[in-house]
PDB file of N, CA and C in Angstrom:
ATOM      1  N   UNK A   1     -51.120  37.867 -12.291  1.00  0.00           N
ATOM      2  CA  UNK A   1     -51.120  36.514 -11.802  1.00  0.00           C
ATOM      3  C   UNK A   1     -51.745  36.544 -10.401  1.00  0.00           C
ATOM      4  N   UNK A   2     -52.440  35.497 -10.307  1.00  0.00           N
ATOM      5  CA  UNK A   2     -53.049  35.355  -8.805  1.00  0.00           C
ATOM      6  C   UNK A   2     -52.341  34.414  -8.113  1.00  0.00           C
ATOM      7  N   UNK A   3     -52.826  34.448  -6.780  1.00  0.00           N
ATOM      8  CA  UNK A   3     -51.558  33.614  -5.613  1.00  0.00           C
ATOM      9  C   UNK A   3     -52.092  33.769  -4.376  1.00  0.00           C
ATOM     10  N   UNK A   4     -51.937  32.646  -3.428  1.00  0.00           N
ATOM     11  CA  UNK A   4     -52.417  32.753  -1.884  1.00  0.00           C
ATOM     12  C   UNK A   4     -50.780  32.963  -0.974  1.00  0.00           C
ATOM     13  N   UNK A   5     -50.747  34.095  -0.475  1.00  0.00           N
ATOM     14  CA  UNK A   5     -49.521  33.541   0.561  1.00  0.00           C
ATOM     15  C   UNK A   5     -49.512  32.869   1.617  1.00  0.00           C
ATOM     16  N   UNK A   6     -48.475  32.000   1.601  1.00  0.00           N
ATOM     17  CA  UNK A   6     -48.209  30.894   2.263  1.00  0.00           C
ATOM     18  C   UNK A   6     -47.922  31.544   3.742  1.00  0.00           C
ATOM     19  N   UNK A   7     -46.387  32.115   3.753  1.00  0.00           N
ATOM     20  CA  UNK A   7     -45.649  32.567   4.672  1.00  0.00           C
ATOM     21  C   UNK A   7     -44.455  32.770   4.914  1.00  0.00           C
ATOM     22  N   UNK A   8     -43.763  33.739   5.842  1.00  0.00           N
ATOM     23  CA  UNK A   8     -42.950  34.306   5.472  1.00  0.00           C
ATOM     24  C   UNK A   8     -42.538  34.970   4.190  1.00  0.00           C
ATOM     25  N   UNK A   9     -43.349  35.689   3.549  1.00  0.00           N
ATOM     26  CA  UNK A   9     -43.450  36.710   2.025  1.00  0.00           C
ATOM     27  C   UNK A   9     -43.059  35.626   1.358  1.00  0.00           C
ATOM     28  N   UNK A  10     -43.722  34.316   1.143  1.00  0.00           N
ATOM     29  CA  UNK A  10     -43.845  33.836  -0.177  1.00  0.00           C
ATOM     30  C   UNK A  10     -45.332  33.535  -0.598  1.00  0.00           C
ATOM     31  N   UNK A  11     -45.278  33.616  -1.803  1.00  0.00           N
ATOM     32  CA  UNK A  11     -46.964  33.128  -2.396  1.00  0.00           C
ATOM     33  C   UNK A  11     -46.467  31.854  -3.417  1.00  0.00           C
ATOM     34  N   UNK A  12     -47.943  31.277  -3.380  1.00  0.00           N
ATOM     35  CA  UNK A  12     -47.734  29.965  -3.890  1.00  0.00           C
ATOM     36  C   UNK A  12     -49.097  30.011  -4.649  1.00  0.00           C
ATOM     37  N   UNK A  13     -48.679  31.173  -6.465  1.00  0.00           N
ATOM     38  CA  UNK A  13     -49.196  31.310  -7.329  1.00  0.00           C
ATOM     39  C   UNK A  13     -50.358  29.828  -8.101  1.00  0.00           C
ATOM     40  N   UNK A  14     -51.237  30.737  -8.642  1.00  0.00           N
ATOM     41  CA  UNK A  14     -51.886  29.486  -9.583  1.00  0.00           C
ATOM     42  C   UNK A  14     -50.982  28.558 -10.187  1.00  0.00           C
ATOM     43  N   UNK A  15     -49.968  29.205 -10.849  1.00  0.00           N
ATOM     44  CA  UNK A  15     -49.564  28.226 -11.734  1.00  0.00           C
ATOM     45  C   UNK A  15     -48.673  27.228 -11.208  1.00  0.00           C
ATOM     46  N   UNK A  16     -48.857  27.144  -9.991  1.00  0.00           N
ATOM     47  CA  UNK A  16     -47.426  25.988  -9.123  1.00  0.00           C
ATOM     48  C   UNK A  16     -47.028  26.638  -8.630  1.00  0.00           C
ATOM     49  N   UNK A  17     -45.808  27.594  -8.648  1.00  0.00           N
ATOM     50  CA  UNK A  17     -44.770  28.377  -8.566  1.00  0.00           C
ATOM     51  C   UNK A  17     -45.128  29.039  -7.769  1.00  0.00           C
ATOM     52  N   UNK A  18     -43.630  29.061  -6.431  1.00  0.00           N
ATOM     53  CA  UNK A  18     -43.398  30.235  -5.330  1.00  0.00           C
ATOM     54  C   UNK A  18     -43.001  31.292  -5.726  1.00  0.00           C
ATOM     55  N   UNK A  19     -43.395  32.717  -4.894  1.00  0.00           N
ATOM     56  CA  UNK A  19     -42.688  33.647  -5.727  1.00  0.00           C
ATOM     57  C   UNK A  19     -42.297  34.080  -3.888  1.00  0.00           C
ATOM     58  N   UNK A  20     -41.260  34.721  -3.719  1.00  0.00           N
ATOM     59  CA  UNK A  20     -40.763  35.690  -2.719  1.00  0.00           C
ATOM     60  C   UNK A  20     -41.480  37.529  -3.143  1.00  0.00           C
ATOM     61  N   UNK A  21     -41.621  37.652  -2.023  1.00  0.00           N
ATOM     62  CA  UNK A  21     -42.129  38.994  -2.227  1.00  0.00           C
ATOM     63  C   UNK A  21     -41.451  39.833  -0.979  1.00  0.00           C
ATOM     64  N   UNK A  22     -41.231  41.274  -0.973  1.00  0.00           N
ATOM     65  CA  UNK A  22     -41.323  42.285  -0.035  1.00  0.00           C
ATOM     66  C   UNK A  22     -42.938  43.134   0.604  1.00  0.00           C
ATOM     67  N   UNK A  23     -43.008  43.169   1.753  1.00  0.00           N
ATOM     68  CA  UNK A  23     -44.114  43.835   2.208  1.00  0.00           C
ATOM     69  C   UNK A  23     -43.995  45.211   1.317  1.00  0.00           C
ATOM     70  N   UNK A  24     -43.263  46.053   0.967  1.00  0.00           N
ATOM     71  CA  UNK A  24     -43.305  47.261   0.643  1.00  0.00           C
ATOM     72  C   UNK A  24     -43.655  47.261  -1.062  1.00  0.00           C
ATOM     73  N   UNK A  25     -43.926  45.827  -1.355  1.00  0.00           N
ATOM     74  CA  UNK A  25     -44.694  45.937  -2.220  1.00  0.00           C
ATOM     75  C   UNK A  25     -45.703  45.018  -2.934  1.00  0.00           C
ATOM     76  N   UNK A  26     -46.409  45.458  -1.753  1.00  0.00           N
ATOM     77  CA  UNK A  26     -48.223  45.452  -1.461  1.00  0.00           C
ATOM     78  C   UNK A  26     -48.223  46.724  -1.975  1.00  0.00           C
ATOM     79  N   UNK A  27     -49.502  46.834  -2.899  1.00  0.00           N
ATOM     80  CA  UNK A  27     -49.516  48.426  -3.175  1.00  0.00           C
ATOM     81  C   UNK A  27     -50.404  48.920  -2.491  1.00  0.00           C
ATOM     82  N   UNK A  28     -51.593  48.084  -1.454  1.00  0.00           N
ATOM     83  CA  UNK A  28     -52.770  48.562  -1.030  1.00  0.00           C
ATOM     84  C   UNK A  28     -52.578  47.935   0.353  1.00  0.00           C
ATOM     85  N   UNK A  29     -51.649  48.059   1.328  1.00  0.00           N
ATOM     86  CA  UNK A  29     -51.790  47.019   2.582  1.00  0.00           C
ATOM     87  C   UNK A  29     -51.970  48.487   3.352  1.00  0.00           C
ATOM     88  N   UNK A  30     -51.371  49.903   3.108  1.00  0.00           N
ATOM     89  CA  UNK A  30     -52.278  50.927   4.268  1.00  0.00           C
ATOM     90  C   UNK A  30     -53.471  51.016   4.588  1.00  0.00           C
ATOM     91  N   UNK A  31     -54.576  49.950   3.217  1.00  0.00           N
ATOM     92  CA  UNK A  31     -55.353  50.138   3.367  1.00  0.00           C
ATOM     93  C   UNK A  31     -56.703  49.022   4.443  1.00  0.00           C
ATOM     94  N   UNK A  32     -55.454  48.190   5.051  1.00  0.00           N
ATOM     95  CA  UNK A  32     -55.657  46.681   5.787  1.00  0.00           C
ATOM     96  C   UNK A  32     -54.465  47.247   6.997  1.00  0.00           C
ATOM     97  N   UNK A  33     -55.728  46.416   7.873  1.00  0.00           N
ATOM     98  CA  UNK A  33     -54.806  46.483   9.400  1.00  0.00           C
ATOM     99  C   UNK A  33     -54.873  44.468   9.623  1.00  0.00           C
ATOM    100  N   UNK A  34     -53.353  44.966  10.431  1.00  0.00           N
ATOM    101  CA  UNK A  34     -53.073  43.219  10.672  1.00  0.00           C
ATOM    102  C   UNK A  34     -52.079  43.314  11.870  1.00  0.00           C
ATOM    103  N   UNK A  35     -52.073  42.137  12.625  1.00  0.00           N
ATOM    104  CA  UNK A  35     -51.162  42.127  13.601  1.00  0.00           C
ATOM    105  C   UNK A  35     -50.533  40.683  13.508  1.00  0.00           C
ATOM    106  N   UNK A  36     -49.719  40.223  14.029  1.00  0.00           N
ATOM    107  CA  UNK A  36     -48.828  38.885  14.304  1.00  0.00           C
ATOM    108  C   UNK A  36     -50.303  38.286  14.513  1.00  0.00           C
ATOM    109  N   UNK A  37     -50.708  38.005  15.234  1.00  0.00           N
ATOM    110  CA  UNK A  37     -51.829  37.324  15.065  1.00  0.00           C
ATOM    111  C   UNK A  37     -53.243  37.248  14.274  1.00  0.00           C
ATOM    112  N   UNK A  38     -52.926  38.305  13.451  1.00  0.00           N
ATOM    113  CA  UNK A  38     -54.279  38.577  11.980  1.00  0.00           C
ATOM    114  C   UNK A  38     -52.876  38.703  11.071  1.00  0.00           C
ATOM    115  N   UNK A  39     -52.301  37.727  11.297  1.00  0.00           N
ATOM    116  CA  UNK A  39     -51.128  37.846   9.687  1.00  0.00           C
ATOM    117  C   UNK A  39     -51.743  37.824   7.598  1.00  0.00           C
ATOM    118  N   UNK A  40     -50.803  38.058   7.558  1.00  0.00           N
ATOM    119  CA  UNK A  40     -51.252  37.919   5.819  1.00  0.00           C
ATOM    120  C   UNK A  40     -50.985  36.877   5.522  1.00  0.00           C
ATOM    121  N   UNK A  41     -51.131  35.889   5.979  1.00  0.00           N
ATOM    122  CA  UNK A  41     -50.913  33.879   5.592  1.00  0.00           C
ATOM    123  C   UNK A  41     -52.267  33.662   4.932  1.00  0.00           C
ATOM    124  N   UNK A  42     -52.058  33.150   4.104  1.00  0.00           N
ATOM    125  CA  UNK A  42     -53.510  32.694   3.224  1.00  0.00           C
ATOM    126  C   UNK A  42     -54.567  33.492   2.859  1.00  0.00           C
ATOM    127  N   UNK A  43     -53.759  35.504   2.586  1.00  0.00           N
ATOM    128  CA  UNK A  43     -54.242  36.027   1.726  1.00  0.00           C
ATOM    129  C   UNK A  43     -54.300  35.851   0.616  1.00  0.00           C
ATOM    130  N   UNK A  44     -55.138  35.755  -0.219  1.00  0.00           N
ATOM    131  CA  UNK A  44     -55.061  36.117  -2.011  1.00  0.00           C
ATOM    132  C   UNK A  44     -54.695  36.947  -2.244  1.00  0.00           C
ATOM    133  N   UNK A  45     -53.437  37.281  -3.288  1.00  0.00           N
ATOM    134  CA  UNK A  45     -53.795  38.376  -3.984  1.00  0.00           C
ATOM    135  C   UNK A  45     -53.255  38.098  -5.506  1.00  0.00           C
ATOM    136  N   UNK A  46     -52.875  39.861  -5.752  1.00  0.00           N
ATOM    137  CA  UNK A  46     -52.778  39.509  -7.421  1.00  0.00           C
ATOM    138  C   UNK A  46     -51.004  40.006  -7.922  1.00  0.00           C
ATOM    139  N   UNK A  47     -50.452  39.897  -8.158  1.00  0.00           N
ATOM    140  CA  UNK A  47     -49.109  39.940  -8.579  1.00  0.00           C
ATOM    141  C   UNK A  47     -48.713  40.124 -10.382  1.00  0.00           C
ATOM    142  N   UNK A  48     -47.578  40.734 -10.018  1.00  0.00           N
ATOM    143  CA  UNK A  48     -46.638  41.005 -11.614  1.00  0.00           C
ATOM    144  C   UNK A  48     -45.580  39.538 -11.228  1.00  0.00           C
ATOM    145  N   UNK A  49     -45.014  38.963 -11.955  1.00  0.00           N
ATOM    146  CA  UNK A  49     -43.723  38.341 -11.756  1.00  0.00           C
ATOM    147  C   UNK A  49     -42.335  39.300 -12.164  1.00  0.00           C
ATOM    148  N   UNK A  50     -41.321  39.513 -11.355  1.00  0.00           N
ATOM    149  CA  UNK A  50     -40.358  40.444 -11.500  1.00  0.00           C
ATOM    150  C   UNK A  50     -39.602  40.127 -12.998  1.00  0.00           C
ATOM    151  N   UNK A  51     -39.420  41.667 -13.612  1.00  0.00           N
ATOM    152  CA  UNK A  51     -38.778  41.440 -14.640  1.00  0.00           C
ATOM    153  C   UNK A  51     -37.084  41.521 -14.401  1.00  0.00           C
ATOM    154  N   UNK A  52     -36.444  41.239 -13.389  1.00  0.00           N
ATOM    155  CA  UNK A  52     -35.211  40.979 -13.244  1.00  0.00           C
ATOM    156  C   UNK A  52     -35.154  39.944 -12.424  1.00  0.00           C
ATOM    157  N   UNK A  53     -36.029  39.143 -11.899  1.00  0.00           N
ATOM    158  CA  UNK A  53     -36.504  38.163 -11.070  1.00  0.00           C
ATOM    159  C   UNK A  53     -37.417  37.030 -10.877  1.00  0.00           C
ATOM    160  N   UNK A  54     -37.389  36.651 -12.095  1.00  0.00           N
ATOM    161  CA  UNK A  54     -38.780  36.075 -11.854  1.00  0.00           C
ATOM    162  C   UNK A  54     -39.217  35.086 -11.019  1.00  0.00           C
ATOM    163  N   UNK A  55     -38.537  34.367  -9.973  1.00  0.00           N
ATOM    164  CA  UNK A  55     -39.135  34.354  -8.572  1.00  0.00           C
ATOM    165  C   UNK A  55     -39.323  35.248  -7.551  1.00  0.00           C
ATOM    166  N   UNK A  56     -39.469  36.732  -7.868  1.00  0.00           N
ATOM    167  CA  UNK A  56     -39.632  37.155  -7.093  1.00  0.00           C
ATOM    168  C   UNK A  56     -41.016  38.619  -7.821  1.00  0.00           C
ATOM    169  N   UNK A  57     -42.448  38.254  -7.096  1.00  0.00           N
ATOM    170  CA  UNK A  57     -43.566  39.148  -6.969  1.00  0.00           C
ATOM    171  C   UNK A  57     -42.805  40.491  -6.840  1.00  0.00           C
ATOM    172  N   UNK A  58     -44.175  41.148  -7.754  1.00  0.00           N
ATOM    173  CA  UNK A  58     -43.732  42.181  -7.457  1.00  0.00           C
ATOM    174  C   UNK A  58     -45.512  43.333  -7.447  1.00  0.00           C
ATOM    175  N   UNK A  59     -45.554  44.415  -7.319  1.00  0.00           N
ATOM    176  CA  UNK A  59     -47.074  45.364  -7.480  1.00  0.00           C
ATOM    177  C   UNK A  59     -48.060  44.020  -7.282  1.00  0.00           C
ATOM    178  N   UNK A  60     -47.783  44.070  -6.201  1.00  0.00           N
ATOM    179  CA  UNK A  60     -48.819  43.565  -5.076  1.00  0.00           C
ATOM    180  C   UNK A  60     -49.870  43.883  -4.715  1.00  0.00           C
ATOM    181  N   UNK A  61     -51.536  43.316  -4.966  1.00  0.00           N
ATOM    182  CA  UNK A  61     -52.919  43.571  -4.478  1.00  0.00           C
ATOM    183  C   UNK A  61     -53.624  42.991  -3.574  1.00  0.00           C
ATOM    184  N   UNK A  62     -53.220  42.970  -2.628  1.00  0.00           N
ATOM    185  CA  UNK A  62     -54.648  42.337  -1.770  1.00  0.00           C
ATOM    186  C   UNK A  62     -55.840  42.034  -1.941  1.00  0.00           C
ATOM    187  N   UNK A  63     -56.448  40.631  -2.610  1.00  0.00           N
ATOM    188  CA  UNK A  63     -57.741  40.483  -2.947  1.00  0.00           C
ATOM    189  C   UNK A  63     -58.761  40.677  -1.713  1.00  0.00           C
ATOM    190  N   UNK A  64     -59.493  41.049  -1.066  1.00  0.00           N
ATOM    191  CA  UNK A  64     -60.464  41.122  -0.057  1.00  0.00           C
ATOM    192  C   UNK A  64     -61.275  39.846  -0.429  1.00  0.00           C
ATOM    193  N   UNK A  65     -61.316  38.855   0.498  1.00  0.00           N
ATOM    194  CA  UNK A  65     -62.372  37.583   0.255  1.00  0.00           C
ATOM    195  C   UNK A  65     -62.997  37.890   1.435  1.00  0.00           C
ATOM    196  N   UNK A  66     -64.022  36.664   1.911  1.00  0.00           N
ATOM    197  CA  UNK A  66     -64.993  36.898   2.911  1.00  0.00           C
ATOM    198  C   UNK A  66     -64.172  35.818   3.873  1.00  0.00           C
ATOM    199  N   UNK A  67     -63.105  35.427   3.998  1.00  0.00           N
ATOM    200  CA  UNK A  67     -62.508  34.224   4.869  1.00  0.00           C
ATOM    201  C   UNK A  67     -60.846  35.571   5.231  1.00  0.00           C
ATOM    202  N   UNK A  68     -61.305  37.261   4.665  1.00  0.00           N
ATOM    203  CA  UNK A  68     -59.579  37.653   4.974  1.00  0.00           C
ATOM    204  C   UNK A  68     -59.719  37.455   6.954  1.00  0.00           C
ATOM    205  N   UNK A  69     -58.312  37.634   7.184  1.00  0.00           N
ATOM    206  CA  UNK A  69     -57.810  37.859   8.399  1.00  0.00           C
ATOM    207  C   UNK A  69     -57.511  39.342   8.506  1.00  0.00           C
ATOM    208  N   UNK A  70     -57.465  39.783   7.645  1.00  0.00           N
ATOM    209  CA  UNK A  70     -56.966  41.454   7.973  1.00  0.00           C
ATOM    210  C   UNK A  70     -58.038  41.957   7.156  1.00  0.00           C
ATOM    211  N   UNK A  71     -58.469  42.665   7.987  1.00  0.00           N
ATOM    212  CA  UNK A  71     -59.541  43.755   7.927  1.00  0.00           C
ATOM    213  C   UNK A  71     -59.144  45.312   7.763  1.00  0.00           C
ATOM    214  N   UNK A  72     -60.352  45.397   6.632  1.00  0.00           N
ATOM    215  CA  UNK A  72     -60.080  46.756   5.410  1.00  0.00           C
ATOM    216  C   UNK A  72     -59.968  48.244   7.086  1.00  0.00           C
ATOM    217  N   UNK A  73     -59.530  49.171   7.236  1.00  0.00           N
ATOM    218  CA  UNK A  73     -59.634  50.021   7.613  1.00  0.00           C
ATOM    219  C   UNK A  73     -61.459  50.962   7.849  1.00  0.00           C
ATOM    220  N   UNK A  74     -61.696  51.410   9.073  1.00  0.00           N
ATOM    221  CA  UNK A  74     -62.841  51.712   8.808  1.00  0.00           C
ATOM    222  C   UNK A  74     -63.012  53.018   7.789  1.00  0.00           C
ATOM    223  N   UNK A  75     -63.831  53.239   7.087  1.00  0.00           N
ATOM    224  CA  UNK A  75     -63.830  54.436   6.177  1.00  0.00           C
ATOM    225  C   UNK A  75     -64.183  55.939   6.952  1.00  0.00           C
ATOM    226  N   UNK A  76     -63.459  57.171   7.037  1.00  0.00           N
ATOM    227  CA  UNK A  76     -63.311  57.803   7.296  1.00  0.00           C
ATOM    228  C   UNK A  76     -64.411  59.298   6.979  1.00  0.00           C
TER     229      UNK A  76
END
């Protein structure tokens, strides 16, 4: 499922629906730097809906668009 987050770890999926999420599961955010002021508000990404939860996201992707606020890590 796809979804933009709003704020404070909720996303506000295609299909209507808020989901609550935990940062610790982003599966790819080591790979993005962000600060209080480059927050993850009105990232895309892509989501499971919890199977003991289903308001609550879960295996979390960070879509990379050309409008992100947090920027990919430089490559090493």
């Amino acid at each position: 499922m796809k979804g933009t987050i709003l704020s404070n770890l909720i996303i506000r999926a295609e299909d209507g629906k808020r989901y609550t999420f935990k940062l610790e599961e982003i599966q790819n955010l080591s790979k993005f730097s962000y600060t209080e002021e480059h927050s993850l508000d009105g990232m895309e990404v892509d989501f499971e809906q919890g199977k003991e939860d289903e308001n609550q996201a879960t295996s979390l992707f960070i879509l990379p668009t050309q409008e992100s606020k947090v920027t990919p890590h430089p490559a090493a």
